[in-house]
N, C-alpha and C. Protein backbone atom coordinates (compact mmCIF):
# COMPACT_ATOMS: atom_id res chain seq x y z
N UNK A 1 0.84 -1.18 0.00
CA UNK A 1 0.00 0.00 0.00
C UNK A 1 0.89 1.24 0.00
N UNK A 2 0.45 2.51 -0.83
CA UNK A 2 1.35 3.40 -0.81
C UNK A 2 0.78 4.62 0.31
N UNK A 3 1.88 5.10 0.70
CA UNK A 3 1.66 5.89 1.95
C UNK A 3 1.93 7.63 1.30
N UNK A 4 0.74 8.10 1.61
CA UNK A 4 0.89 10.01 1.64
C UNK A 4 2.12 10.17 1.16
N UNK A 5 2.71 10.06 1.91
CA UNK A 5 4.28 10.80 2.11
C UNK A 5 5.12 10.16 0.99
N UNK A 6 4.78 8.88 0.51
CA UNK A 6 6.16 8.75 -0.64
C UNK A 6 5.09 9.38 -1.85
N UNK A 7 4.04 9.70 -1.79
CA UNK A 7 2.81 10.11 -2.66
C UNK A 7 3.77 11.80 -2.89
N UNK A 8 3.92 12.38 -2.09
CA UNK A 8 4.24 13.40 -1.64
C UNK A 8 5.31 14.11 -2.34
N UNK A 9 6.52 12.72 -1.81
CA UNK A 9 8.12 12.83 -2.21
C UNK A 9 8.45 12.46 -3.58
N UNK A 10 7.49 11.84 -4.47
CA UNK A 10 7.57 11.64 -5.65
C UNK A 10 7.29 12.44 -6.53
N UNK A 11 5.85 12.85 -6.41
CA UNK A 11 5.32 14.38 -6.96
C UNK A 11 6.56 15.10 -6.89
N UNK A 12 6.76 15.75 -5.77
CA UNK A 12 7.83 16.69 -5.34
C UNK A 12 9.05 16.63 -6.27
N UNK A 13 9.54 15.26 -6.32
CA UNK A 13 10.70 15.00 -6.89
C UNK A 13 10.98 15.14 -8.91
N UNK A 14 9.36 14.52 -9.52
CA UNK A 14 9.28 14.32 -10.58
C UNK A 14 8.63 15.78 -10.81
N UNK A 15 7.84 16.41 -10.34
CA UNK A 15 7.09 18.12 -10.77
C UNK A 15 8.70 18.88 -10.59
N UNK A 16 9.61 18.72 -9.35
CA UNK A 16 10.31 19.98 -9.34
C UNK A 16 9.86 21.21 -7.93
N UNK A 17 8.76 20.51 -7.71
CA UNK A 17 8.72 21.41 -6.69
C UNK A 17 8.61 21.19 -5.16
N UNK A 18 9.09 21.56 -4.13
CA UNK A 18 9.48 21.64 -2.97
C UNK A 18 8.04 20.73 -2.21
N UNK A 19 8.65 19.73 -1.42
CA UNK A 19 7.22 19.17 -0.67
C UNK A 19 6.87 20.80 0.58
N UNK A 20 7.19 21.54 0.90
CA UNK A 20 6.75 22.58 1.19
C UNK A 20 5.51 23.42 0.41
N UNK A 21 6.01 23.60 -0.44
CA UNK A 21 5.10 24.38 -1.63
C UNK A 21 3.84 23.34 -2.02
N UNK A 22 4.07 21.81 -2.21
CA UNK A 22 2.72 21.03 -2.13
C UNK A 22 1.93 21.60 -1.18
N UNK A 23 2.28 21.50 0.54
CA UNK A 23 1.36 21.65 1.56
C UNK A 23 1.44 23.30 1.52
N UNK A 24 1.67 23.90 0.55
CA UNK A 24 1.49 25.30 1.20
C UNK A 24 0.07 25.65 0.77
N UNK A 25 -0.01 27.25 1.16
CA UNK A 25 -0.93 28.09 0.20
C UNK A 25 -0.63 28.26 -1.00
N UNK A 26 0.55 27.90 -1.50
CA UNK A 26 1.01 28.91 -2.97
C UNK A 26 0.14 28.23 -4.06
N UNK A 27 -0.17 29.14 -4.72
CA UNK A 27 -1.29 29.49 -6.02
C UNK A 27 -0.46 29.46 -7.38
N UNK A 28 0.83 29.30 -7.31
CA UNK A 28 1.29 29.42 -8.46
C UNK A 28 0.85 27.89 -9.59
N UNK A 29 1.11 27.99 -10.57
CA UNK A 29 0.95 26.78 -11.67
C UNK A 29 1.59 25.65 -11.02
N UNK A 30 2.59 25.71 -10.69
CA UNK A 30 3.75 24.45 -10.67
C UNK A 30 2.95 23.80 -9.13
N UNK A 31 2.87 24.33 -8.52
CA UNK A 31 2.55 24.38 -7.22
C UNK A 31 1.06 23.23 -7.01
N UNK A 32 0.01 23.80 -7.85
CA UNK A 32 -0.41 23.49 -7.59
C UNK A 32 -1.29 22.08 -8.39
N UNK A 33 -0.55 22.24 -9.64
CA UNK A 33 -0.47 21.12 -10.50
C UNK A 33 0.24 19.62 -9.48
N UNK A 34 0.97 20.29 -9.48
CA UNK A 34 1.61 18.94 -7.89
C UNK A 34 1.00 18.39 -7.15
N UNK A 35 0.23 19.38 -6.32
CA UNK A 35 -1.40 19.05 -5.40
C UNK A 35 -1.95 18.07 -6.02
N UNK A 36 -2.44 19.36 -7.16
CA UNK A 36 -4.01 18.53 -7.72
C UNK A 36 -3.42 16.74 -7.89
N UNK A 37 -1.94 16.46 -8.56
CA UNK A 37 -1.49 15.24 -8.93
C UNK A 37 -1.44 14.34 -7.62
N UNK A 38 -0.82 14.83 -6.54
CA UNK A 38 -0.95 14.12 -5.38
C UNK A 38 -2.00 13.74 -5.08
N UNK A 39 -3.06 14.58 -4.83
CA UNK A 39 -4.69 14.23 -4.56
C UNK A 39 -5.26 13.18 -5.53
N UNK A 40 -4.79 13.13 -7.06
CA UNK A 40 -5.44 12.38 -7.42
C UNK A 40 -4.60 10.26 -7.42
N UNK A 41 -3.15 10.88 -7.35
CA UNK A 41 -2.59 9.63 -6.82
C UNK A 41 -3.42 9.04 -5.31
N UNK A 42 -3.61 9.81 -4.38
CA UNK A 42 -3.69 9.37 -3.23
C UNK A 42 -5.57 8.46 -3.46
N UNK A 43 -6.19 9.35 -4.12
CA UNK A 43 -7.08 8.73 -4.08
C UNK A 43 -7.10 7.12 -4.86
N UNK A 44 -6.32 6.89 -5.67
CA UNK A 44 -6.39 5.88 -6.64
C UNK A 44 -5.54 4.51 -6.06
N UNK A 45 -4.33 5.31 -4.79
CA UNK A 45 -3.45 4.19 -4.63
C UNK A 45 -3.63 4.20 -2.96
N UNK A 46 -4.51 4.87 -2.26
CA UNK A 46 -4.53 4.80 -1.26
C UNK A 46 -6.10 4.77 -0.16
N UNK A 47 -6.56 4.49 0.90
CA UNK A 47 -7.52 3.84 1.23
C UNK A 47 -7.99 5.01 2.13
N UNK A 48 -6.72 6.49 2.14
CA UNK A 48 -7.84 7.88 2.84
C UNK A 48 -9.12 8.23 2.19
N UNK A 49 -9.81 8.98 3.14
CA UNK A 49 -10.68 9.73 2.77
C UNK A 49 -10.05 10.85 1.85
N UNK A 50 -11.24 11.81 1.75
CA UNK A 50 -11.12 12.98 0.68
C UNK A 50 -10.85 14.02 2.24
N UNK A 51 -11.21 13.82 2.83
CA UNK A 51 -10.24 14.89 4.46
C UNK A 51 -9.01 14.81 4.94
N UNK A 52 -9.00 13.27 5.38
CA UNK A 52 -8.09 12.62 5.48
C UNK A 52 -6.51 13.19 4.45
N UNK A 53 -7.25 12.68 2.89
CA UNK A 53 -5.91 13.22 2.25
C UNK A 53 -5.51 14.81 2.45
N UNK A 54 -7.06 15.57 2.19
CA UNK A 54 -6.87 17.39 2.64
C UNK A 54 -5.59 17.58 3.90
N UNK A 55 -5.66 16.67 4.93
CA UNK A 55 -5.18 16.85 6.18
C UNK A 55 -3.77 17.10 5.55
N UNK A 56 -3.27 16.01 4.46
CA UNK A 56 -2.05 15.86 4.15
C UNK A 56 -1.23 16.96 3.63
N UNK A 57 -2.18 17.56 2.90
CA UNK A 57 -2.01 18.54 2.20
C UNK A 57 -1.72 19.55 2.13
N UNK A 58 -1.42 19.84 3.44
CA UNK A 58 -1.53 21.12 4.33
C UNK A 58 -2.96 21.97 4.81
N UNK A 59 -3.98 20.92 5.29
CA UNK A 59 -5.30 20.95 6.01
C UNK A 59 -6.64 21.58 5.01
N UNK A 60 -6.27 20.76 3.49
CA UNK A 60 -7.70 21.10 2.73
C UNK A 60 -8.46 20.84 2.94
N UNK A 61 -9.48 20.80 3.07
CA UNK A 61 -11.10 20.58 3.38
C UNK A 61 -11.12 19.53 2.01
N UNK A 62 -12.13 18.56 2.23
CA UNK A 62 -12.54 17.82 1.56
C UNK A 62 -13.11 18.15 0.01
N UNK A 63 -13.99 19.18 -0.03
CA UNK A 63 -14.41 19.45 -1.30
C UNK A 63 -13.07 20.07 -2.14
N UNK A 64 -12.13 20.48 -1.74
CA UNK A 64 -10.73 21.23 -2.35
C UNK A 64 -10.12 19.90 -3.04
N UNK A 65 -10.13 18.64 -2.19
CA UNK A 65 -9.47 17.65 -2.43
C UNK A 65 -10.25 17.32 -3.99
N UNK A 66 -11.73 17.20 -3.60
CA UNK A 66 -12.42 16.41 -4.58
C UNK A 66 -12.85 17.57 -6.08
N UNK A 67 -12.18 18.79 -5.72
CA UNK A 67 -12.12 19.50 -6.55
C UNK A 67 -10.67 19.08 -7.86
N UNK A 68 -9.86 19.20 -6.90
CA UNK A 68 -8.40 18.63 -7.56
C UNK A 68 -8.57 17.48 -8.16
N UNK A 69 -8.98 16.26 -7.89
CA UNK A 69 -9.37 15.27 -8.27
C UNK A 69 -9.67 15.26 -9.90
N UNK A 70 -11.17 15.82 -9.63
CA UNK A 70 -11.69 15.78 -11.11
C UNK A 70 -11.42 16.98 -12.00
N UNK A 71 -10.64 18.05 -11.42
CA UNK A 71 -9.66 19.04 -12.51
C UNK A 71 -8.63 18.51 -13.14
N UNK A 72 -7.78 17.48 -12.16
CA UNK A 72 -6.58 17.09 -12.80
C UNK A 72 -7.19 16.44 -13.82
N UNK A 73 -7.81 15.27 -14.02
CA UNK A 73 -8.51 14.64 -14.98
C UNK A 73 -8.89 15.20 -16.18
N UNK A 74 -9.85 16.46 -16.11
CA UNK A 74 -9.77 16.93 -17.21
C UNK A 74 -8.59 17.74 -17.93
N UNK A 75 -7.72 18.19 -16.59
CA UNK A 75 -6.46 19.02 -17.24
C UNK A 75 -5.28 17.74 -18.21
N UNK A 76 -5.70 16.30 -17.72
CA UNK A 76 -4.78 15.17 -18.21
C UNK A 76 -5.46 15.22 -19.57
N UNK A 77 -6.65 15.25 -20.19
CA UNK A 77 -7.54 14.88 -21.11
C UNK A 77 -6.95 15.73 -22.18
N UNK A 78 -6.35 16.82 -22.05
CA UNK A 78 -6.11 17.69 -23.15
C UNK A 78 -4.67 18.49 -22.82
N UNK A 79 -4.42 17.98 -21.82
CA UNK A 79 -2.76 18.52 -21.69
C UNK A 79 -1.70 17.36 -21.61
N UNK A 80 -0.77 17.23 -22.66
CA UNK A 80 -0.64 15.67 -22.73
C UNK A 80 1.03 16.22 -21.91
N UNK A 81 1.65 17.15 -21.04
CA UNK A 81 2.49 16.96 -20.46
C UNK A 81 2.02 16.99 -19.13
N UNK A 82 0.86 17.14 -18.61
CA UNK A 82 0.18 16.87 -17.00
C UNK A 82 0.05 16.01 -17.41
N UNK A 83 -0.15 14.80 -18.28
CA UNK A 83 -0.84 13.78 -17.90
C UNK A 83 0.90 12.73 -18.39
N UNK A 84 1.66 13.07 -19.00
CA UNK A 84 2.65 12.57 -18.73
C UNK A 84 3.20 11.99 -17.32
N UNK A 85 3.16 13.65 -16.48
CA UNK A 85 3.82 13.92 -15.31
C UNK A 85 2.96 13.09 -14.77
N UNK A 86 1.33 12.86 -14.50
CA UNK A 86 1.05 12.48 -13.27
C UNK A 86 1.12 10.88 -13.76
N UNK A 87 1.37 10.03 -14.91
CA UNK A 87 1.27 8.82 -15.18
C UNK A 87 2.96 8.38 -14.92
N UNK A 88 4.02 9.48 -14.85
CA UNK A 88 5.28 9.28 -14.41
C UNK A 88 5.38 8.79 -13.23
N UNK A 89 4.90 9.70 -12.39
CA UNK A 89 4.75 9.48 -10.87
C UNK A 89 3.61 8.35 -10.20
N UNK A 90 2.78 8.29 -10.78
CA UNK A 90 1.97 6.80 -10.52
C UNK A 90 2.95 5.42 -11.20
N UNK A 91 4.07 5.52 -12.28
CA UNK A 91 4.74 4.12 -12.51
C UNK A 91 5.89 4.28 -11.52
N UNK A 92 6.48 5.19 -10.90
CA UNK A 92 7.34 5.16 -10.12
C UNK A 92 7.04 5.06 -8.43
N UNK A 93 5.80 5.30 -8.18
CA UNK A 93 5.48 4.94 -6.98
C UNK A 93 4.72 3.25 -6.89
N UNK A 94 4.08 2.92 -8.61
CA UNK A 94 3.87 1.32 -8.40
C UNK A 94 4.77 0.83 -8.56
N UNK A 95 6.15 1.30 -9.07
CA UNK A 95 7.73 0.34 -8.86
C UNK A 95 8.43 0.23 -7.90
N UNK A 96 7.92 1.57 -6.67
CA UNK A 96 8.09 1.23 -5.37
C UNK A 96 7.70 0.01 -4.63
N UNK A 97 5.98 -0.26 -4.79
CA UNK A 97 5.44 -0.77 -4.45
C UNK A 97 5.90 -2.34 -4.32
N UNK A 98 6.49 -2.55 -5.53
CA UNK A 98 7.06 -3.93 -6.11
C UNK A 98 8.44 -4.13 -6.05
N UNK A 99 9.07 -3.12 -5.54
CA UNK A 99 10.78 -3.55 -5.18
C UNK A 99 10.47 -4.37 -4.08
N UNK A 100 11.51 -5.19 -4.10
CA UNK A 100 11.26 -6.46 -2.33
C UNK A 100 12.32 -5.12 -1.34
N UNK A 101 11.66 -6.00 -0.42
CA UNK A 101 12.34 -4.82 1.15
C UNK A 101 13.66 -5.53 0.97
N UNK A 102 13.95 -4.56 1.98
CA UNK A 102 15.79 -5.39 2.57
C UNK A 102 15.64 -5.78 3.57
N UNK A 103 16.30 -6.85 3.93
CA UNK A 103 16.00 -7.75 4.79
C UNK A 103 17.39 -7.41 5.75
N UNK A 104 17.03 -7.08 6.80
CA UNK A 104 18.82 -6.61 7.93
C UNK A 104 19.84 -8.25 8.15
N UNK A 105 20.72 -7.89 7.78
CA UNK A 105 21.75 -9.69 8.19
C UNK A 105 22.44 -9.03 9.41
């Protein structure tokens, strides 16, 4: 199961932008294209609520979450480098998923 936080650190890592700036207020493009992508990973690979994930987010309210949700979707439908980015970060967090652990000797 994938957890918020590598949800988080992946976005962060593959968008470019600061896991700060995910949970912030900032309104800019980059910023919040990241969000909306996190929100919609979390919902697809993970078993929170739509609050629950807000909490993550830096304390969105539920309808913000489920706003992001179905924006990213249509922003994937006709922007074929958001929908790159957020199908980047969903194969690299299901290749997480599927690396075996390390085992301590």
């Amino acid at each position: 199961m994938t957890a918020m936080r590598d949800i988080i650190l992946t976005v962060s890592r593959e968008a470019g932008v600061s896991v700060m700036d995910i949970r912030s207020a900032r309104r800019d493009a980059a910023s919040t294209r990241a969000r909306m992508i996190c929100c919609w990973l979390a919902r697809r690979h993970t078993p929170l609520s739509l609050p629950a994930i807000g909490r993550h987010l830096g304390g969105r309210d539920h309808s913000t979450v489920r706003h992001a949700i179905r924006r990213i979707g249509e922003i994937m439908t006709h922007d074929e480098s958001a929908a790159r980015l957020a199908r980047r970060c969903e194969a690299r967090l299901l290749a997480r998923e599927t690396e075996p652990e390390e085992t301590p000797q």
